[in-house]
Protein backbone atom coordinates (compact mmCIF):
# COMPACT_ATOMS: atom_id res chain seq x y z
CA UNK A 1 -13.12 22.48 -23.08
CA UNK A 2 -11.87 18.27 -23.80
CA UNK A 3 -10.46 18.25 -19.97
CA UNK A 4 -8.82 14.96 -20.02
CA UNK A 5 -9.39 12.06 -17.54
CA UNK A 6 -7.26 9.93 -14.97
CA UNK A 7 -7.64 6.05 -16.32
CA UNK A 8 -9.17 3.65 -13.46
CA UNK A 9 -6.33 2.09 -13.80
CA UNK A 10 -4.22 5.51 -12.93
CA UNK A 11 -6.49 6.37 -10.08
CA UNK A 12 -6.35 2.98 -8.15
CA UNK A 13 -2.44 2.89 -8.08
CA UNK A 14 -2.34 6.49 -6.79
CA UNK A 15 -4.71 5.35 -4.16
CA UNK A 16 -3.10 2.23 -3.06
CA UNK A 17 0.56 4.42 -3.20
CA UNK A 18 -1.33 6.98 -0.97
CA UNK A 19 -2.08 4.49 1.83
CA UNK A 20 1.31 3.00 1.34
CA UNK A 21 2.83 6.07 1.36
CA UNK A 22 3.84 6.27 4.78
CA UNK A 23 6.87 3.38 7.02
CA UNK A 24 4.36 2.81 9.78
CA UNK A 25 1.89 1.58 7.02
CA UNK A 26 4.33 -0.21 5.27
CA UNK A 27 5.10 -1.89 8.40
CA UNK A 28 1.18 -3.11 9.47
CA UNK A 29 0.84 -4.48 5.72
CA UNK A 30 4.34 -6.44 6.10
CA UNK A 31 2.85 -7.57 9.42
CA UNK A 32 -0.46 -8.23 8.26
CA UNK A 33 1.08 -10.28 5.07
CA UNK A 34 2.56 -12.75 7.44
CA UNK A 35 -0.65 -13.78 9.32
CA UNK A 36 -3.74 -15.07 8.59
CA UNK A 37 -5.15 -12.63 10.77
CA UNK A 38 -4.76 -10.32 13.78
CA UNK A 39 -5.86 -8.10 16.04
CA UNK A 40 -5.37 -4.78 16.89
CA UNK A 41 -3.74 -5.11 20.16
CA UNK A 42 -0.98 -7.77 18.49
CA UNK A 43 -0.66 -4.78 15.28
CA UNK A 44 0.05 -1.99 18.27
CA UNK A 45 2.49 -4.17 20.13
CA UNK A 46 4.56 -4.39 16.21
CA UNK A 47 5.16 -0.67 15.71
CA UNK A 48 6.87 1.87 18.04
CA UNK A 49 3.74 4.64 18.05
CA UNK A 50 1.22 5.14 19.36
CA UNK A 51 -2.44 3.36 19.58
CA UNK A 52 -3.95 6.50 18.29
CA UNK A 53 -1.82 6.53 15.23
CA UNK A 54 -1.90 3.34 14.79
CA UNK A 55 -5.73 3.07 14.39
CA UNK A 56 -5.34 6.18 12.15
CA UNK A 57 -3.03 4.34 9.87
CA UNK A 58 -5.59 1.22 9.80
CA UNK A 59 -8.07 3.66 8.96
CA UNK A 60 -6.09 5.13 6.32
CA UNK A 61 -5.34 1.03 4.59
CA UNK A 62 -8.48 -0.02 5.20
CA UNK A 63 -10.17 3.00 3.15
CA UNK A 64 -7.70 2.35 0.23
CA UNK A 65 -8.96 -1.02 0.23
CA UNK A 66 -5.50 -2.81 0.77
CA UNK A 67 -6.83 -4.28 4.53
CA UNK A 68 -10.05 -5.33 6.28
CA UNK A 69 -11.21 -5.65 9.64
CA UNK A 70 -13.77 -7.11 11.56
CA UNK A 71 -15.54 -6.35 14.87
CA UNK A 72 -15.38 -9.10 16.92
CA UNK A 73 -16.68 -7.48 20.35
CA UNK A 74 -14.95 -5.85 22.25
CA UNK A 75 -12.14 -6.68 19.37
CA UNK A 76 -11.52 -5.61 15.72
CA UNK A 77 -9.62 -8.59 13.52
CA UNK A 78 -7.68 -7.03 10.45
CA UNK A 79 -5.98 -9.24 7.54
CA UNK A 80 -5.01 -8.27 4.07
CA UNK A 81 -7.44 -7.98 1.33
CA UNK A 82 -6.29 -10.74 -0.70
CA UNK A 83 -8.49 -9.92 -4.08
CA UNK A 84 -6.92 -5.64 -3.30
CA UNK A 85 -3.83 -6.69 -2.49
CA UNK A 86 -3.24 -8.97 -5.83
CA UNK A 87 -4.48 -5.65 -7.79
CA UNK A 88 -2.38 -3.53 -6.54
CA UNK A 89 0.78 -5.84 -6.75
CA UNK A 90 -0.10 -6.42 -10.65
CA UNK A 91 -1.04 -2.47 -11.14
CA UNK A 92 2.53 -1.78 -9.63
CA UNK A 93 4.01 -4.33 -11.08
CA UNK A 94 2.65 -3.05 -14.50
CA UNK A 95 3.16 0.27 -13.72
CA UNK A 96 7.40 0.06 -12.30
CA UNK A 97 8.06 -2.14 -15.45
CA UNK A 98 7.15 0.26 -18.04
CA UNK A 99 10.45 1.84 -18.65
CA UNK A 100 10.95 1.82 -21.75
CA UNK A 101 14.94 3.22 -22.01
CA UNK A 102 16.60 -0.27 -23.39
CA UNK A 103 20.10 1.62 -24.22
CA UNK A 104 22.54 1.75 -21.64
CA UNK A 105 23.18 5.65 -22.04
CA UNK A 106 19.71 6.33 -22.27
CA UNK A 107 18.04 8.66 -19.89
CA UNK A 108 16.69 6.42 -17.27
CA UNK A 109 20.53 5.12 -16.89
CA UNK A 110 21.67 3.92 -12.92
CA UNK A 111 24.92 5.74 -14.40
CA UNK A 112 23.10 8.98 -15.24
CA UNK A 113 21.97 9.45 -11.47
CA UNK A 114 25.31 10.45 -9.74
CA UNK A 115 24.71 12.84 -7.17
């Protein structure tokens, strides 16, 4: 059986979308984007849940790659993965300009999407 395969390329966007697949994430990344760095206690005072969840939603950024931290006893200092972050901006960026429909009545038309 010729199971076909997922490109790398394929797999890392769907991981990055993943870990931005959720506001509160969205939210730490815009945060984090705007700083060189910062710590956990300045990320928990930014979003309106709880520390718990927060550190859940580090976890679940830092896994994908898209953030790092570092233990700085008794704190943890996060900032963006620069070298991740400009992957994933050029693998969406690839990936959201690939329409292909150049016609105005084709398919993938603003007009064809009335609701």
């Amino acid at each position: 059986m010729n199971q076909k395969e997922y490109s790398i390329k394929q797999e890392l966007l769907a991981k990055f979308a993943k870990a931005l697949g959720h506001p509160a994430r969205i939210a730490i990344c815009t945060f984090l984007a705007q700083q060189d760095n910062c710590y956990f206690g300045e990320i928990n005072e930014e979003l309106p849940i709880a520390k718990a969840t927060v550190s859940q939603h580090l976890t679940a950024l830092k896994e994908a790659g898209l953030i790092q931290g570092e233990i700085e006893t008794p704190k943890v200092r996060y900032c963006i993965n620069k070298e991740n972050w400009k992957l994933a901006r050029e693998l969406f960026g690839e990936f959201l300009g690939q329409c292909i429909c150049k016609k105005e009545n084709a398919c993938c038309s603003p007009s064809d999407n009335k609701e």
